[in-house]
Protein backbone atom coordinates (compact mmCIF):
# COMPACT_ATOMS: atom_id res chain seq x y z
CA UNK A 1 -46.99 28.62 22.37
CA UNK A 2 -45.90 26.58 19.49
CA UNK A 3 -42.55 26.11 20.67
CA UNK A 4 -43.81 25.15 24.19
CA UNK A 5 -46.03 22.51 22.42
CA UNK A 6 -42.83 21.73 20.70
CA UNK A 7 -40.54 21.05 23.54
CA UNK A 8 -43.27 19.33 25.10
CA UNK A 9 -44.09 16.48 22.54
CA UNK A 10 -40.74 16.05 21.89
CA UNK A 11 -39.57 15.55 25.18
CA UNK A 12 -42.91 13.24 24.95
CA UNK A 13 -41.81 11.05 21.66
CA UNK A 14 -38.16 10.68 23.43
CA UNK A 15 -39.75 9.55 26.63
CA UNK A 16 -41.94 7.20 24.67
CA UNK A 17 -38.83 5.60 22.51
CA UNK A 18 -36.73 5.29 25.57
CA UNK A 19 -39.68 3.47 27.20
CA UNK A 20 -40.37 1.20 24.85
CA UNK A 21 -36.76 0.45 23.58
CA UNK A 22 -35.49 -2.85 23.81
CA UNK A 23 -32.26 -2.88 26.29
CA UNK A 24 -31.64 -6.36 25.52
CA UNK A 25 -31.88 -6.00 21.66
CA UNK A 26 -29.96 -2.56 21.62
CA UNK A 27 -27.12 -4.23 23.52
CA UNK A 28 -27.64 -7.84 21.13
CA UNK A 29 -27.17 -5.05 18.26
CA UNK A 30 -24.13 -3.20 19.57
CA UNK A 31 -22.25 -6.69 20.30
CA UNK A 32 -22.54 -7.74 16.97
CA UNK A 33 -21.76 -4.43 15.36
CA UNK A 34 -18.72 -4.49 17.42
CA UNK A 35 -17.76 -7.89 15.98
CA UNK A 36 -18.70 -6.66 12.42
CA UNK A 37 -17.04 -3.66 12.48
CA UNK A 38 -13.94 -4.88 14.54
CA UNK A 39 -13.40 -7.39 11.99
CA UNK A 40 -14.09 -4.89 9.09
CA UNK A 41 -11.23 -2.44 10.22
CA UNK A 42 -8.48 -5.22 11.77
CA UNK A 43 -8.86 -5.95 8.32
CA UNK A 44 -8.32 -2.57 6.53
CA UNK A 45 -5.43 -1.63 9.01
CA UNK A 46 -3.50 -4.66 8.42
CA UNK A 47 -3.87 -4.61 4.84
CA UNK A 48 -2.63 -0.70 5.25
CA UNK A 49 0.28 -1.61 7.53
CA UNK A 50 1.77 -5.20 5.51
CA UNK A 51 0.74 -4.13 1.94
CA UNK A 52 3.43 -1.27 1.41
CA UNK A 53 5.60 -4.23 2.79
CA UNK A 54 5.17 -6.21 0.30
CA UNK A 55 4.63 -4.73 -2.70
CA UNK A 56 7.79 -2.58 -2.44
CA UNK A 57 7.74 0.05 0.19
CA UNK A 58 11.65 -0.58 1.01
CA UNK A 59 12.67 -1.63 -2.56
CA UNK A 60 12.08 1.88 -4.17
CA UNK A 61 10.60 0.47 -6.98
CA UNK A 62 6.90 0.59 -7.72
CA UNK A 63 4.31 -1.46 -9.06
CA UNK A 64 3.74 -5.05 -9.91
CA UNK A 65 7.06 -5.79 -12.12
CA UNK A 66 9.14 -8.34 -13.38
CA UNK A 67 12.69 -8.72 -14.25
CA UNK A 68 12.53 -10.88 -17.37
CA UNK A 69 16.57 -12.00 -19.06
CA UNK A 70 17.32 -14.59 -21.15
CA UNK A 71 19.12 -17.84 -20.11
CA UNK A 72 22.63 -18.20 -20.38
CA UNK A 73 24.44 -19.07 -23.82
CA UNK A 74 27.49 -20.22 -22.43
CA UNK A 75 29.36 -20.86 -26.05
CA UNK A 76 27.76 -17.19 -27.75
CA UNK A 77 28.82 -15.72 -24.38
CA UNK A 78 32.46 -16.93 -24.62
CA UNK A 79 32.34 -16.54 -28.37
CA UNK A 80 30.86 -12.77 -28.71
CA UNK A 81 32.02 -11.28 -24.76
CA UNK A 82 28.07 -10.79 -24.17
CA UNK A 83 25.50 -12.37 -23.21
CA UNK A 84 21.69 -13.10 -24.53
CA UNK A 85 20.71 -9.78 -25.35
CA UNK A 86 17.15 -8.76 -26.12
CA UNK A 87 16.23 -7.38 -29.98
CA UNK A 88 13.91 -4.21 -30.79
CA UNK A 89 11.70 -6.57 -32.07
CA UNK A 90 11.33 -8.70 -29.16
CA UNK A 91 11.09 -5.73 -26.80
CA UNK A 92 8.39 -4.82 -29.14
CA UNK A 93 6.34 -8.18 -29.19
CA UNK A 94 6.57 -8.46 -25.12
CA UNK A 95 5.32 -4.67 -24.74
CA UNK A 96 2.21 -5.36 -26.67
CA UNK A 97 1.41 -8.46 -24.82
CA UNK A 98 -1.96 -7.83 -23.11
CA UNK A 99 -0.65 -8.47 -19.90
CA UNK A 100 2.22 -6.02 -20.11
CA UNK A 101 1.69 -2.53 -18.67
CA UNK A 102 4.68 -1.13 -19.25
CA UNK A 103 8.08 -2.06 -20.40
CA UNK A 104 11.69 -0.43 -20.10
CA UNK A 105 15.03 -1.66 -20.61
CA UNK A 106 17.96 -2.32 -18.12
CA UNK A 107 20.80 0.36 -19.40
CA UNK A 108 24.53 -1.06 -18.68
CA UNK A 109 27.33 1.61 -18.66
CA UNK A 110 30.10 1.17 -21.51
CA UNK A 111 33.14 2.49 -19.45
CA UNK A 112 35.01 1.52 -16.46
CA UNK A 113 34.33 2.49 -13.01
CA UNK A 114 36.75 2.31 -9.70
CA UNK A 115 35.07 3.29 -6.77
CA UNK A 116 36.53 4.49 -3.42
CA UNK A 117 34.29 4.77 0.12
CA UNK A 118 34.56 6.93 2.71
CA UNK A 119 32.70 8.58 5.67
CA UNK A 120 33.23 11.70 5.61
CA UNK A 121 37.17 12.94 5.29
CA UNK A 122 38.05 9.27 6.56
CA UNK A 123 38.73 7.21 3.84
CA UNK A 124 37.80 3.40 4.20
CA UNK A 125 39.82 0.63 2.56
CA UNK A 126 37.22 -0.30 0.33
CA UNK A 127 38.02 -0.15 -3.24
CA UNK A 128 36.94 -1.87 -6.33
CA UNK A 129 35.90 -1.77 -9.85
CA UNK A 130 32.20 -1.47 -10.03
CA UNK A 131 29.31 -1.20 -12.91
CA UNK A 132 26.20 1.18 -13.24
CA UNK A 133 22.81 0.07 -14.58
CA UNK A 134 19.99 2.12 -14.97
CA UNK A 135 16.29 1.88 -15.40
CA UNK A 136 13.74 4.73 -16.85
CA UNK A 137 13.00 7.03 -13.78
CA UNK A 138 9.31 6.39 -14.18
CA UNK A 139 9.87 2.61 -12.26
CA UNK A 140 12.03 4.27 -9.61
CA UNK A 141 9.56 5.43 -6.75
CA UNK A 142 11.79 7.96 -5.84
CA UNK A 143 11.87 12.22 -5.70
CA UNK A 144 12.40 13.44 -8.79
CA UNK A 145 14.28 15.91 -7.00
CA UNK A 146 16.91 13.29 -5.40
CA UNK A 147 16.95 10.97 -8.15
CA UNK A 148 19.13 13.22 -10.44
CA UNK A 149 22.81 13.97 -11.01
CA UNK A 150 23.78 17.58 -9.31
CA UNK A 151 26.05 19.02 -11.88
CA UNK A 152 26.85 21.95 -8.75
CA UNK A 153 27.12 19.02 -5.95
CA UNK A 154 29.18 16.38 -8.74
CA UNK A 155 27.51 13.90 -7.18
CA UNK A 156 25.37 10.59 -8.66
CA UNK A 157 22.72 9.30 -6.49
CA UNK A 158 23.10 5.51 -6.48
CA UNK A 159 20.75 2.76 -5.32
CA UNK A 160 22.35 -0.74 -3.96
CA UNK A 161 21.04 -3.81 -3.29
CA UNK A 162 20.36 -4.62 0.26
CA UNK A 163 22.22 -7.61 0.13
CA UNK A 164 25.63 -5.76 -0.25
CA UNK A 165 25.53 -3.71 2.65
CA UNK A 166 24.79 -7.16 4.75
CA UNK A 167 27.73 -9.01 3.29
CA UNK A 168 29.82 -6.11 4.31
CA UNK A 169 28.62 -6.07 7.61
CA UNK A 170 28.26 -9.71 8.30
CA UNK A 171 30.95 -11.32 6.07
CA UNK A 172 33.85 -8.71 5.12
CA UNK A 173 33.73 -6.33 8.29
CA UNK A 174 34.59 -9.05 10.99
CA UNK A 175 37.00 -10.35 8.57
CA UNK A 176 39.31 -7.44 7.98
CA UNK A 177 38.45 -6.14 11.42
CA UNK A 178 36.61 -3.24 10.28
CA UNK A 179 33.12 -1.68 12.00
CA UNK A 180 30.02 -2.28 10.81
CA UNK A 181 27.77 0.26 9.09
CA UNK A 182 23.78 0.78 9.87
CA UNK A 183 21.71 1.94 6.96
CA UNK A 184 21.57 5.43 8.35
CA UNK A 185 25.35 5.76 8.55
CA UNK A 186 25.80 4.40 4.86
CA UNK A 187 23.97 6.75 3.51
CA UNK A 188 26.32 9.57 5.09
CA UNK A 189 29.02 7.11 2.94
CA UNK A 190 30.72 9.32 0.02
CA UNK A 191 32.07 7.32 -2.94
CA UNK A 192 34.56 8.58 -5.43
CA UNK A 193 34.26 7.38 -8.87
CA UNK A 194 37.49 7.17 -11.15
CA UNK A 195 35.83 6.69 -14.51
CA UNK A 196 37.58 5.75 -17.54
CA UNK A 197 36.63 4.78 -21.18
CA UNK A 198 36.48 7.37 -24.52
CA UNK A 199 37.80 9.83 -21.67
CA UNK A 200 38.62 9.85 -18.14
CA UNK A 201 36.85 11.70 -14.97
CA UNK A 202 36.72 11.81 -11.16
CA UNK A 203 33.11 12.01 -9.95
CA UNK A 204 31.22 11.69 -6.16
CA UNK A 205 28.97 9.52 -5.39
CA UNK A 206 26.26 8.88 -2.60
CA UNK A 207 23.92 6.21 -1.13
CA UNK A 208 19.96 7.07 -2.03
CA UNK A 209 18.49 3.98 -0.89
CA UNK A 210 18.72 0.50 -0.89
CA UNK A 211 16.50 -2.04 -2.55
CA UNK A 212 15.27 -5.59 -1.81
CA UNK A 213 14.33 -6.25 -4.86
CA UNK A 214 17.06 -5.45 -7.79
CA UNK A 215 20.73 -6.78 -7.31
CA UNK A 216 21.99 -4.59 -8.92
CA UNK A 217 23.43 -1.25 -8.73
CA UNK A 218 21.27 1.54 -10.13
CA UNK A 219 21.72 5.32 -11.35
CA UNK A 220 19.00 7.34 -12.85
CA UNK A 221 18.93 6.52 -16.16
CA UNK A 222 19.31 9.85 -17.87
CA UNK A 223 22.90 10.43 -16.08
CA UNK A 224 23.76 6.82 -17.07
CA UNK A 225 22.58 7.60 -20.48
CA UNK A 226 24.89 11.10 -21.09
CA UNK A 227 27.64 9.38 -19.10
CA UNK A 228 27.44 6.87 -21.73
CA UNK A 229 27.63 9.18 -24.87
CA UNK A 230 30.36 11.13 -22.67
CA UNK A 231 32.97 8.15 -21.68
CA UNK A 232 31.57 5.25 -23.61
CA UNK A 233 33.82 2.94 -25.92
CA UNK A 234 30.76 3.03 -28.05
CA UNK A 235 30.30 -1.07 -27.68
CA UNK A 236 26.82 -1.87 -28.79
CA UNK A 237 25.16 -2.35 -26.03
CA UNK A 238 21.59 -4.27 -26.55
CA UNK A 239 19.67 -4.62 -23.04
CA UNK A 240 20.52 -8.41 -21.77
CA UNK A 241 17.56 -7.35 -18.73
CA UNK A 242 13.88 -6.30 -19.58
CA UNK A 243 11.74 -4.40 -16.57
CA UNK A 244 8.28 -5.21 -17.37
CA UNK A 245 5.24 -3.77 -15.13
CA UNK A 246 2.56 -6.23 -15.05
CA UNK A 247 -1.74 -6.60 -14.38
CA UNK A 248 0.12 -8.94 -11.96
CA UNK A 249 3.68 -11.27 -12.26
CA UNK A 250 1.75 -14.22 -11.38
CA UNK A 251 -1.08 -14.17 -14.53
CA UNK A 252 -1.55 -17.32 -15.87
CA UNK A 253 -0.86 -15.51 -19.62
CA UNK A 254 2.50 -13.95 -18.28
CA UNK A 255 3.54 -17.07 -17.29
CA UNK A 256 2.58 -18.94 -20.18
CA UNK A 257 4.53 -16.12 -22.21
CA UNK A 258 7.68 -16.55 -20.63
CA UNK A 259 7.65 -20.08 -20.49
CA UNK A 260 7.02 -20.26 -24.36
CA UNK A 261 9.83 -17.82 -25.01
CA UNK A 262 12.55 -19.64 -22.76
CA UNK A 263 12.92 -16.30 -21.02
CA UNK A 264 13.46 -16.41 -17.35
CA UNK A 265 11.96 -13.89 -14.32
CA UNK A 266 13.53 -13.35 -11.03
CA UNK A 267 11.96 -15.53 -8.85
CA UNK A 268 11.50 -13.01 -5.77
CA UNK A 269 9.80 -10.65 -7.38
CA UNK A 270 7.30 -13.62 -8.75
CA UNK A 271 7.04 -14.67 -4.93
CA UNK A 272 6.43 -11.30 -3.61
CA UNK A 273 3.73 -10.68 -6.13
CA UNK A 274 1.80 -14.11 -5.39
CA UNK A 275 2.18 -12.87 -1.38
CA UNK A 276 0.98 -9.49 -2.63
CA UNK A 277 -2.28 -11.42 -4.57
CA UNK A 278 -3.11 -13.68 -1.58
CA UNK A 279 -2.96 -11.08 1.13
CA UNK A 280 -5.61 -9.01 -1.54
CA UNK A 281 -7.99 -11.97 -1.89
CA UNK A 282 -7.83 -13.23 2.23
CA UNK A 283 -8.15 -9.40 3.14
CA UNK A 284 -10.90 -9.17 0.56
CA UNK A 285 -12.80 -12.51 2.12
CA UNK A 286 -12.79 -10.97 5.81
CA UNK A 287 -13.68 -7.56 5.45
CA UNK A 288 -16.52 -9.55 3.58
CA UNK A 289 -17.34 -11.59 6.46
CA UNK A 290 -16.99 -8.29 8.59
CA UNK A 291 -19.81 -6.40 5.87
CA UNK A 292 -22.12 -9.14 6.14
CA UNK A 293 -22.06 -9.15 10.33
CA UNK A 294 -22.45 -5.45 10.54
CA UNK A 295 -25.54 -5.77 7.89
CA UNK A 296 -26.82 -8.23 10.09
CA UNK A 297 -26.40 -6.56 13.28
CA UNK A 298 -27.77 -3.45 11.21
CA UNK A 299 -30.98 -5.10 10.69
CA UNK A 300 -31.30 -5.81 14.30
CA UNK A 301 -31.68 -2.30 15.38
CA UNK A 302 -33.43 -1.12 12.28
CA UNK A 303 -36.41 -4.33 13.40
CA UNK A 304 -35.85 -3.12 17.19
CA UNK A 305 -37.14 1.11 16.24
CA UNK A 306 -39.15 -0.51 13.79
CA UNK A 307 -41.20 -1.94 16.35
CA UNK A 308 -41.52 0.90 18.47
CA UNK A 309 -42.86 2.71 15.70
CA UNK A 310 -45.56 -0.30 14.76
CA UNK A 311 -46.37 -0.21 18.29
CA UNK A 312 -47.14 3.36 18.75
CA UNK A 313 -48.41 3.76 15.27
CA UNK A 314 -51.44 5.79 16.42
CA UNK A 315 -49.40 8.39 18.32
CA UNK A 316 -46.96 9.16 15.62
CA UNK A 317 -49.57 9.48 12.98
CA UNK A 318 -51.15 12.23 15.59
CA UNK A 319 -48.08 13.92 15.73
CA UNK A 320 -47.46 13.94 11.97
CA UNK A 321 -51.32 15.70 11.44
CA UNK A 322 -50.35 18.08 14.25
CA UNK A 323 -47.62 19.64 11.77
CA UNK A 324 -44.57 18.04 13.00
CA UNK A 325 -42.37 16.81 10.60
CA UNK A 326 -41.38 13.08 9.75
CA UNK A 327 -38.13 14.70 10.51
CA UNK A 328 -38.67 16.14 13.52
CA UNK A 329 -40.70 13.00 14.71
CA UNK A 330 -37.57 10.43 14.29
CA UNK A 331 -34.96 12.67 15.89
CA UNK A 332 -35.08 10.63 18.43
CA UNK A 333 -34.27 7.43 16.84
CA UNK A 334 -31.11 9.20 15.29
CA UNK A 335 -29.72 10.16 18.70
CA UNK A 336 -30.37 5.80 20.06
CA UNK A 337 -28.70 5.46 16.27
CA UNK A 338 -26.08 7.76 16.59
CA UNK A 339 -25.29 7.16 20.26
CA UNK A 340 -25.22 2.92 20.22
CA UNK A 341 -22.78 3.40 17.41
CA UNK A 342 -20.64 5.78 18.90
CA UNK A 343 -19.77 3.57 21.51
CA UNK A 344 -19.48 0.15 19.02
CA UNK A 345 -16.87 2.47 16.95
CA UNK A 346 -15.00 3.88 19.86
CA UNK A 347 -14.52 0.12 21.41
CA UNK A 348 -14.01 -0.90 18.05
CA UNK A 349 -11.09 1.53 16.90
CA UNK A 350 -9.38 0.44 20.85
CA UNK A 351 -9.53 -3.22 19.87
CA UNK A 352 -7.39 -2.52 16.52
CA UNK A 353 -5.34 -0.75 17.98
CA UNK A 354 -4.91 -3.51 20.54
CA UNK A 355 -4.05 -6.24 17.55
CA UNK A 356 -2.01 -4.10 15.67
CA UNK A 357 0.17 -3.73 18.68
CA UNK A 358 0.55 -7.57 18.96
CA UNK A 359 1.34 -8.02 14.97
CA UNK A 360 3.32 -5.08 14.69
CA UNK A 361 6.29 -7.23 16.71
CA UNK A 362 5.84 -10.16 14.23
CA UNK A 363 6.32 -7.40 11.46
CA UNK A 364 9.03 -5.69 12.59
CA UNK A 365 11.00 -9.13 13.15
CA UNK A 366 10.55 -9.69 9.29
CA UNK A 367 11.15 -6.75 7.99
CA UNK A 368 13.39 -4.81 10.42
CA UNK A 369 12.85 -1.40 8.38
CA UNK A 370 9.79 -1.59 8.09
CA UNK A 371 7.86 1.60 9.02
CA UNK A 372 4.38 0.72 9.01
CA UNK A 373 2.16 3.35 8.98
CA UNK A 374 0.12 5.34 11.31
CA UNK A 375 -3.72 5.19 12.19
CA UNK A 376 -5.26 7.42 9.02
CA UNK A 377 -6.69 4.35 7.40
CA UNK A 378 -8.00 3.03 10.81
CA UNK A 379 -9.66 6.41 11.80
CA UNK A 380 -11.03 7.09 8.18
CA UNK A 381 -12.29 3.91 7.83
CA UNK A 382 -14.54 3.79 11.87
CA UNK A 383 -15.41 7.55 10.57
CA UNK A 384 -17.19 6.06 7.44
CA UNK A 385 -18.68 2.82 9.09
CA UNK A 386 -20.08 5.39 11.48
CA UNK A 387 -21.46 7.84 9.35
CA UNK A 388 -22.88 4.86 6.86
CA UNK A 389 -24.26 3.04 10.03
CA UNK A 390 -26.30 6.01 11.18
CA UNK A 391 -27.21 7.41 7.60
CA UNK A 392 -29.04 4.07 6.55
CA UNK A 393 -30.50 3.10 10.07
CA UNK A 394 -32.38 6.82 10.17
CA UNK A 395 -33.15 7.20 6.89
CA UNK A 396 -35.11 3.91 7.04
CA UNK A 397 -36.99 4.86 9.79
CA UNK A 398 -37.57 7.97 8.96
CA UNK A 399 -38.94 6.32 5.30
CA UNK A 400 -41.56 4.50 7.70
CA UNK A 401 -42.73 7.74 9.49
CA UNK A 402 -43.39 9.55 6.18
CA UNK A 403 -45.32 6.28 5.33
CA UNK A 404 -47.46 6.30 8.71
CA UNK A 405 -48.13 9.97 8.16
CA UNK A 406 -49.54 9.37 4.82
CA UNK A 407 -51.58 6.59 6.08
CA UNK A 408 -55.22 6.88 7.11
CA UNK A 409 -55.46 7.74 10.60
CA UNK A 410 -56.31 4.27 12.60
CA UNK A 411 -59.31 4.31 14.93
């Protein structure tokens, strides 16, 4: 009997919400959700897709960071055979700067190095002397498993600057008539290494990665460091190049700092970071804007069931002293909830899709390698706004019934 009665004043209270729901306020409410909520995750998927970009997806090196050197001392250089190099101390004052993160220093090898290329047993005719440098492995965002020398393999990872492999390809290929090479195929590239200095050895070499952001050529720093002590002349070599890790390259007191010292930064990496810090705050200011319609349009439906409930206030307060539950009472209003925001999240997630489409092109014409990243951020993102959505729109009306039950029964 009681679940008879059941069935039968529920299917009663969901006949009685669907009758007196607003179709013109539920669709007002879904419209502007979609707008809200559109806006909200265009803005989170973008952000996912351009920040790797940016803040050094393809350079292998993480975090906010600066190159800092000194200027160029063209008499001491001439005079000494090196350049401005840095001091303990100063290393030491720029590391407790407030600003400063981390610090580590650029590590130069002290021996000669002749390199040969080749793919495969083909040898190319490539050959020149070349220099290592090296940074701790803790700024490298690379394996720690790759980014080691394999004493079984005798081969050094190496990371070069993008730049190289396009003046190959676009300035010294056509001229001696030789093909070009993709990315893929240089990294297949081996490299033998004549090294010479306290004592000589042959060693192999191969292509890790490429960066955009150091011109330089890098090893990890504790092969550089033992190949040092191994072949070294034993030339004291203080760092002329300071890698700093920064709250951000473009702080007022970092640049302050470096203008006081008469250091100098690498201006890229100072551009990249203020891209990096505007793309934060405009991302910031439209999901904002996104928040603020989807609270709005929140209110909306939460005023529309509100209504219903004022309306029928008599009924409900019945039910309640009948023995149903609050709960029970307002599963209806979950399923209009639940159901009006399945749909603005399902149209929602198609039109970001839709956009990303269209701006992917534009990325992929500035940064051809770019690899931007699939739709985890998108679908986490609608799953939450969905969830939140329907959590808060229930629970306040469901807040109200437990009110009207409490309430003296109106005559």
């Amino acid at each position: 009997m009681t679940d008879f009665l059941s069935g039968r004043y529920m299917g009663l209270i969901w006949k009685l919400t669907r009758k007196h729901l607003n179709i013109r306020q539920l669709v007002g409410y879904m419209f502007a959700s979609f707008a809200g909520v559109a806006i909200l995750l265009t803005a989170i998927q973008f952000y996912a897709d351009v920040s790797p970009l940016l803040s050094g997806g393809t350079s292998l090196i993480s975090g906010d960071y600066a190159i800092v050197s000194k200027k160029v001392n063209t008499i001491k250089s001439v005079r000494t055979g090196r350049g401005e190099t840095f001091s303990d101390r100063e290393i030491e004052d720029i590391g407790n700067q407030d600003f400063v993160e981390d610090i580590g220093i650029f590590r130069s090898s002290d021996f000669r190095i002749y390199a040969e290329i080749a793919i495969g047993d083909e040898k190319l005719e490539i050959a020149t002397d070349i220099f290592f440098e090296s940074v701790p492995d803790r700024f490298v965002d690379y394996s720690s498993d790759d980014w080691s020398f394999d004493d079984e393999r005798n081969s050094v990872p190496i990371i070069l600057p993008r730049n190289y492999l396009d003046l190959y390809n676009f300035a010294f290929a056509p001229s001696h008539g030789m093909p070009q090479i993709s990315e893929s195929l240089a990294r297949m590239i081996n490299i033998r290494l004549y090294v010479s200095g306290s004592q000589s050895a042959v060693l192999n070499g191969h292509l890790a990665g490429l960066s955009d952001r150091l011109n330089t050529i890098l090893v990890p720093d504790s092969f550089l460091e033992a190949a040092n002590e191994k072949y070294g002349l034993g030339t004291d070599r203080q760092p002329l190049r300071l890698i700093v890790k920064t709250d951000g390259a473009v702080s007022s007191g970092f640049a302050e700092y470096i203008s006081d010292k008469g250091y100098t930064v690498a201006d890229s990496d100072d551009n990249a970071s203020r891209v990096s810090v505007f793309l934060r705050i405009a991302v910031g200011l439209v999901s904002i804007i996104g928040l603020v319609i989807c609270v709005i349009s929140l209110s909306i439906l939460v005023l529309s069931l509100y209504l219903i409930v004022e309306k029928n206030i008599r009924m409900y307060s019945a039910l309640c002293r009948l023995g149903f539950s609050p709960a029970s009472v307002s599963w209806p209003f979950a399923v209009v909830c639940a159901g009006a925001n399945i749909i603005v999240t399902a149209v929602s997630v198609l039109a970001v899709r839709f956009f990303r489409d269209l701006y992917t092109e534009r990325l992929e014409a500035f940064f051809m390698d770019s690899s931007a990243p699939e739709f985890q951020w998108l679908y986490a993102a609608a799953a939450a706004v969905f969830a939140v959505s329907v959590a808060i729109s229930y629970l306040l009306v469901l807040n109200r019934i437990r009110a009207v039950e409490k309430a003296p029964l109106a005559r």
